[in-house]
Protein backbone atom coordinates (compact mmCIF):
# COMPACT_ATOMS: atom_id res chain seq x y z
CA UNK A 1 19.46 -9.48 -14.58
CA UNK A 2 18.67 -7.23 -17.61
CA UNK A 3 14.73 -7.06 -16.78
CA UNK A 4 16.10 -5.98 -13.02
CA UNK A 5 17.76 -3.44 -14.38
CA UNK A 6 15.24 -2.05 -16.13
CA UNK A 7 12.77 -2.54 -12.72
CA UNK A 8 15.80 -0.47 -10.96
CA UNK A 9 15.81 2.48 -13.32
CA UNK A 10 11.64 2.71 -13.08
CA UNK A 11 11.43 2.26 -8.99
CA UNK A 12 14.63 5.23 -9.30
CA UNK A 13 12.43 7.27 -11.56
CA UNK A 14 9.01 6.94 -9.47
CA UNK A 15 10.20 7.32 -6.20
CA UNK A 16 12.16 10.95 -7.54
CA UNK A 17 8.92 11.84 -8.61
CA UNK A 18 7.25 14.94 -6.44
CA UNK A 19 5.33 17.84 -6.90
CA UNK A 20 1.61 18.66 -7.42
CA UNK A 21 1.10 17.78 -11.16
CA UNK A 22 3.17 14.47 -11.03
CA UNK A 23 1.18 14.04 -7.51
CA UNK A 24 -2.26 13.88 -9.77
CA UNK A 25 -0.97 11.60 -12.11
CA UNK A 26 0.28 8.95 -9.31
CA UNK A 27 -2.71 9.20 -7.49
CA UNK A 28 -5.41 8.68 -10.40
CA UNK A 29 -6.79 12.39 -10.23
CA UNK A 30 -6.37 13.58 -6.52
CA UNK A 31 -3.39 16.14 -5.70
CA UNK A 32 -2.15 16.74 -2.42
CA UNK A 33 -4.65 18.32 0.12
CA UNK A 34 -7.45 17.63 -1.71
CA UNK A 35 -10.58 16.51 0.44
CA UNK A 36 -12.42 17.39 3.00
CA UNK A 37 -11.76 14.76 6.30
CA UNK A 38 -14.14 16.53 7.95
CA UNK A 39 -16.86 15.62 5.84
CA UNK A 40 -15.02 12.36 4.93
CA UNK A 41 -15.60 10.99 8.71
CA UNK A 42 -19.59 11.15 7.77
CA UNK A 43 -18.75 10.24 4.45
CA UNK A 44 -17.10 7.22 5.16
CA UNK A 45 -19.35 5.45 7.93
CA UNK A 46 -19.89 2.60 5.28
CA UNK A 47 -16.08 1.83 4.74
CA UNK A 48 -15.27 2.04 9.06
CA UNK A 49 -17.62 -0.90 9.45
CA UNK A 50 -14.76 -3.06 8.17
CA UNK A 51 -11.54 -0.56 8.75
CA UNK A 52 -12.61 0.99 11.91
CA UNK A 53 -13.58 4.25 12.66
CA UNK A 54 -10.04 5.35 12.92
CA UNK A 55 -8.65 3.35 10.22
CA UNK A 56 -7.67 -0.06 12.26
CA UNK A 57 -8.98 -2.87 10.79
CA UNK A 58 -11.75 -4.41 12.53
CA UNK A 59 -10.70 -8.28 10.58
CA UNK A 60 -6.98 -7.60 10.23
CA UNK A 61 -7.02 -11.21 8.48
CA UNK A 62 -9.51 -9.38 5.56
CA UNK A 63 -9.24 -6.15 6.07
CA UNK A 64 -6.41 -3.42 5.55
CA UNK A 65 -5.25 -0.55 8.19
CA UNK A 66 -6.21 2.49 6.53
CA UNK A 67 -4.97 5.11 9.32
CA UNK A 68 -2.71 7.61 7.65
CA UNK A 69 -2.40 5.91 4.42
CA UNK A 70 -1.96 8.51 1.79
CA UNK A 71 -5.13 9.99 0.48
CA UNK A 72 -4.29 9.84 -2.98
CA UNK A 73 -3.15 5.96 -2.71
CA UNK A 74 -6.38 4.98 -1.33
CA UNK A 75 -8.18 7.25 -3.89
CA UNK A 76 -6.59 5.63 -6.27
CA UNK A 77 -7.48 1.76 -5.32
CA UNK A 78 -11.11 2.74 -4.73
CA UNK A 79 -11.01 3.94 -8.50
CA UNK A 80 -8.70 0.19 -9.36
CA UNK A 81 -11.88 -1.61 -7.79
CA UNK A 82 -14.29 0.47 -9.39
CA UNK A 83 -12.78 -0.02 -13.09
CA UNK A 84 -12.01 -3.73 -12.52
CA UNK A 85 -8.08 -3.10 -12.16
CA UNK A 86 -8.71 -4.43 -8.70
CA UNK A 87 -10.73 -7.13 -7.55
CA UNK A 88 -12.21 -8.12 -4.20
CA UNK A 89 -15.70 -9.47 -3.15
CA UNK A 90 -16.19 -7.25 -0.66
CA UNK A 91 -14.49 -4.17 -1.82
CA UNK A 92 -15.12 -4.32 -5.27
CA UNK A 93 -18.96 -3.82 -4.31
CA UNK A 94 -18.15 -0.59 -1.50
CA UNK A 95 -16.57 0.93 -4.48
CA UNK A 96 -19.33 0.69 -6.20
CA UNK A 97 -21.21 2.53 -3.85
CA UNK A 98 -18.80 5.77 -4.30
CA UNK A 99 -20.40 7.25 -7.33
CA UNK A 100 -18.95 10.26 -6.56
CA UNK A 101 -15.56 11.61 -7.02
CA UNK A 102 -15.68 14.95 -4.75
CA UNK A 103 -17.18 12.05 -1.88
CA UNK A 104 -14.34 10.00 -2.65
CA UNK A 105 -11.26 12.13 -2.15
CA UNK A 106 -13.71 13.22 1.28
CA UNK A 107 -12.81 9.84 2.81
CA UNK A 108 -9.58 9.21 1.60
CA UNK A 109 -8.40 12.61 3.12
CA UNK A 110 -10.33 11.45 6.38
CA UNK A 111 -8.45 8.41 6.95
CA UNK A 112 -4.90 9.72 5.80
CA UNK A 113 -5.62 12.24 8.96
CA UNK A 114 -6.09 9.53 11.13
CA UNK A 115 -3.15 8.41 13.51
CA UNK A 116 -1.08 6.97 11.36
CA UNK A 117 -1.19 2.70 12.03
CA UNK A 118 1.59 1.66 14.06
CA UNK A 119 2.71 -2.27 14.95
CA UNK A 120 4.21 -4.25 17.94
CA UNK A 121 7.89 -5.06 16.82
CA UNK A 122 8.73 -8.67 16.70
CA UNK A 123 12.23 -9.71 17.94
CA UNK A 124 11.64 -13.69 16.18
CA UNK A 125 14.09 -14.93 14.34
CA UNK A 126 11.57 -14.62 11.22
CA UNK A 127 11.54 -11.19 11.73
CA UNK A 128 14.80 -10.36 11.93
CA UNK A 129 15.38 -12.25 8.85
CA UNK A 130 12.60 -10.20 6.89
CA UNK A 131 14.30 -6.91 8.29
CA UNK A 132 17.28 -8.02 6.25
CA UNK A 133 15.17 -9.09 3.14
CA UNK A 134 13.19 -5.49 3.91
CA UNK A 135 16.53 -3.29 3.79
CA UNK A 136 18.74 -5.67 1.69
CA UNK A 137 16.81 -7.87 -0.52
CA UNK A 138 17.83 -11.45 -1.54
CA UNK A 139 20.14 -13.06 -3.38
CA UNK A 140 17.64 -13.84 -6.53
CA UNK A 141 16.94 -10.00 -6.61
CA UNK A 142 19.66 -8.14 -5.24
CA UNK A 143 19.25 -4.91 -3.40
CA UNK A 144 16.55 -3.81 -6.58
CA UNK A 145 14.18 -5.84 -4.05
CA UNK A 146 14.50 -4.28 -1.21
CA UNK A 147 11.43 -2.95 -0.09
CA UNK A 148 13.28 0.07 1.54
CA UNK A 149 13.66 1.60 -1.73
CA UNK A 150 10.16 2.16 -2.63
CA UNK A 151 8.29 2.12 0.57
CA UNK A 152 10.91 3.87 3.13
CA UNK A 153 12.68 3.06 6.01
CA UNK A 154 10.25 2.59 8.28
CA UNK A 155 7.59 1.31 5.65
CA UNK A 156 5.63 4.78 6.31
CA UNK A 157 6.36 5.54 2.14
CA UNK A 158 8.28 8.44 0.18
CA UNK A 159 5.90 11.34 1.57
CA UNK A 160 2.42 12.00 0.63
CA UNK A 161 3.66 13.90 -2.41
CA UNK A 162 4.69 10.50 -3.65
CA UNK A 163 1.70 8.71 -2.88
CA UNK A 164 2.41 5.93 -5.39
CA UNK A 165 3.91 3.80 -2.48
CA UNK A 166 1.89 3.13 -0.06
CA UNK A 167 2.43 2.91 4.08
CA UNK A 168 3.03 -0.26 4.53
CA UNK A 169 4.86 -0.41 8.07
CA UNK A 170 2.20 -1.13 10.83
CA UNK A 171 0.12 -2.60 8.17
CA UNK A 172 -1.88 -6.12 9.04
CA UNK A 173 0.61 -9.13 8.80
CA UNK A 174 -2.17 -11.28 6.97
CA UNK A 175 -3.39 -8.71 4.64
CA UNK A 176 0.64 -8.57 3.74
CA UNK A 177 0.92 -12.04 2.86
CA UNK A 178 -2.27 -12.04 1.26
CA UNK A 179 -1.32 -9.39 -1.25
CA UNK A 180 2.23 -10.47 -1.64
CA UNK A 181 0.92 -13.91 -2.83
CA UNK A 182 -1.64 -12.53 -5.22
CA UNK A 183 1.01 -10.03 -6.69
CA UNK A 184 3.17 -13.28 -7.25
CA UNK A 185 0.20 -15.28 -8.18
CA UNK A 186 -0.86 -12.52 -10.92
CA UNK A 187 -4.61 -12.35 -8.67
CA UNK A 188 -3.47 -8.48 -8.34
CA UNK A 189 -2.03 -6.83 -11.05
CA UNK A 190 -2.81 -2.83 -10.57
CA UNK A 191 0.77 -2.42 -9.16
CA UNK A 192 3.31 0.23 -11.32
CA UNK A 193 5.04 -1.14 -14.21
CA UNK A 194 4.62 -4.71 -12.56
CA UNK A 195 6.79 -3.65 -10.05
CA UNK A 196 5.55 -5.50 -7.35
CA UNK A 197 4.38 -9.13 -8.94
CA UNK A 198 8.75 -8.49 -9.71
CA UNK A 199 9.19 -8.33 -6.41
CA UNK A 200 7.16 -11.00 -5.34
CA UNK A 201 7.76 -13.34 -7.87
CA UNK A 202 11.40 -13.48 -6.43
CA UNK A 203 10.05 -14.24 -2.96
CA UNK A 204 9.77 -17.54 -1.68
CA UNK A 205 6.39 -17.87 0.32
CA UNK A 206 8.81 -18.40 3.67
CA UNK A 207 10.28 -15.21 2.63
CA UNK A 208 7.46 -13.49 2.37
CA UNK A 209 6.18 -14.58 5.53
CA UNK A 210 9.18 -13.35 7.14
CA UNK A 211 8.82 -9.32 5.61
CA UNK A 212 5.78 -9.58 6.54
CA UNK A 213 6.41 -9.99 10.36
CA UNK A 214 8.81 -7.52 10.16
CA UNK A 215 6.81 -4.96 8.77
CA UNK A 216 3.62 -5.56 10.37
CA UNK A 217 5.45 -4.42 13.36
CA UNK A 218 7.11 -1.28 12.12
């Protein structure tokens, strides 16, 4: 309980944080309203092949929404792959292809501008039981895991001057469970503090199914 605690204080301490210079720290370099999404839409004709021209996946069992994800989020996990942080077959060559950082924050502000993704509510009993886990938590983790406290109410985040925690609501269900299981697995490890492999690790894989369904549809 004494390594929650700790979790607790640094997901109260990151989600306070706001403003322009602690904005460019969270994000790896890019401050709010950086970018140009007008040159971004040209910009990014590479990445829409697999996330859709309007940020919808095109795979949603590979591939992530990206419509109205914070800029600086996805700025930062183009940088993640880039350094090695991050690691996908697919992505981790893209990123490569982004040599430059000015074309970079381009797309990312093109896609945040995007409608922002959107899902079909589910009223299954595995959904409502992820709501719970989504707003509550579980016994193993208390209300510390509750995904509410770090990614909203409605899984749309803390506000792109907090883009640390990603939109999530709307968000592909299989992508979800995908990168739930490799945060619990230790496959993905860029997350703050280890905040998320936390989180994960106290999951059971049914359980993470379930918050997955419910969020998907948020």
């Amino acid at each position: 309980m004494k390594k929650i605690g700790i979790y607790a204080a640094l997901i109260t301490m990151m989600v306070s944080v706001g403003g322009v210079n602690a904005e460019t720290t969270i994000a790896g370099g890019m401050s709010t309203g950086e970018g140009d999404a007008k040159a971004g839409k040209t910009k990014s004709e590479l990445c829409q092949g697999c996330h859709g021209a309007d940020g919808i996946s095109l795979d949603p069992t590979t591939f992530p929404n990206l419509a109205g994800q914070f800029a600086g989020y996805i700025f930062k996990q183009v940088q993640d792959f880039q350094l090695g942080n991050r690691n996908d077959d697919t992505m981790s060559a893209m990123a490569a292809t982004v040599t430059s950082r000015e074309d970079l924050k381009d797309i990312a502000a093109y896609f945040a501008t995007r409608k922002q993704m959107k899902g079909k509510a589910s009223r299954s009993k595995v959904a409502k039981s992820g709501a719970k886990l989504f707003k509550d938590g579980n016994k193993k983790l208390g209300s510390y895991g509750a995904c509410i406290r770090c990614h909203g109410e409605k899984g749309k985040g803390k506000g792109k001057n907090n883009s640390l925690f990603p939109v999530i609501g709307g968000q592909q269900k299989a992508y979800l469970i995908k990168q739930l299981k490799d945060f619990k697995s230790g496959k993905r490890t860029n997350d703050p503090a280890g905040m998320m492999a936390m989180v994960a690790k106290g999951l059971s894989n049914k359980e993470i199914k379930a918050v997955a369904e419910y969020v998907a549809g948020l």
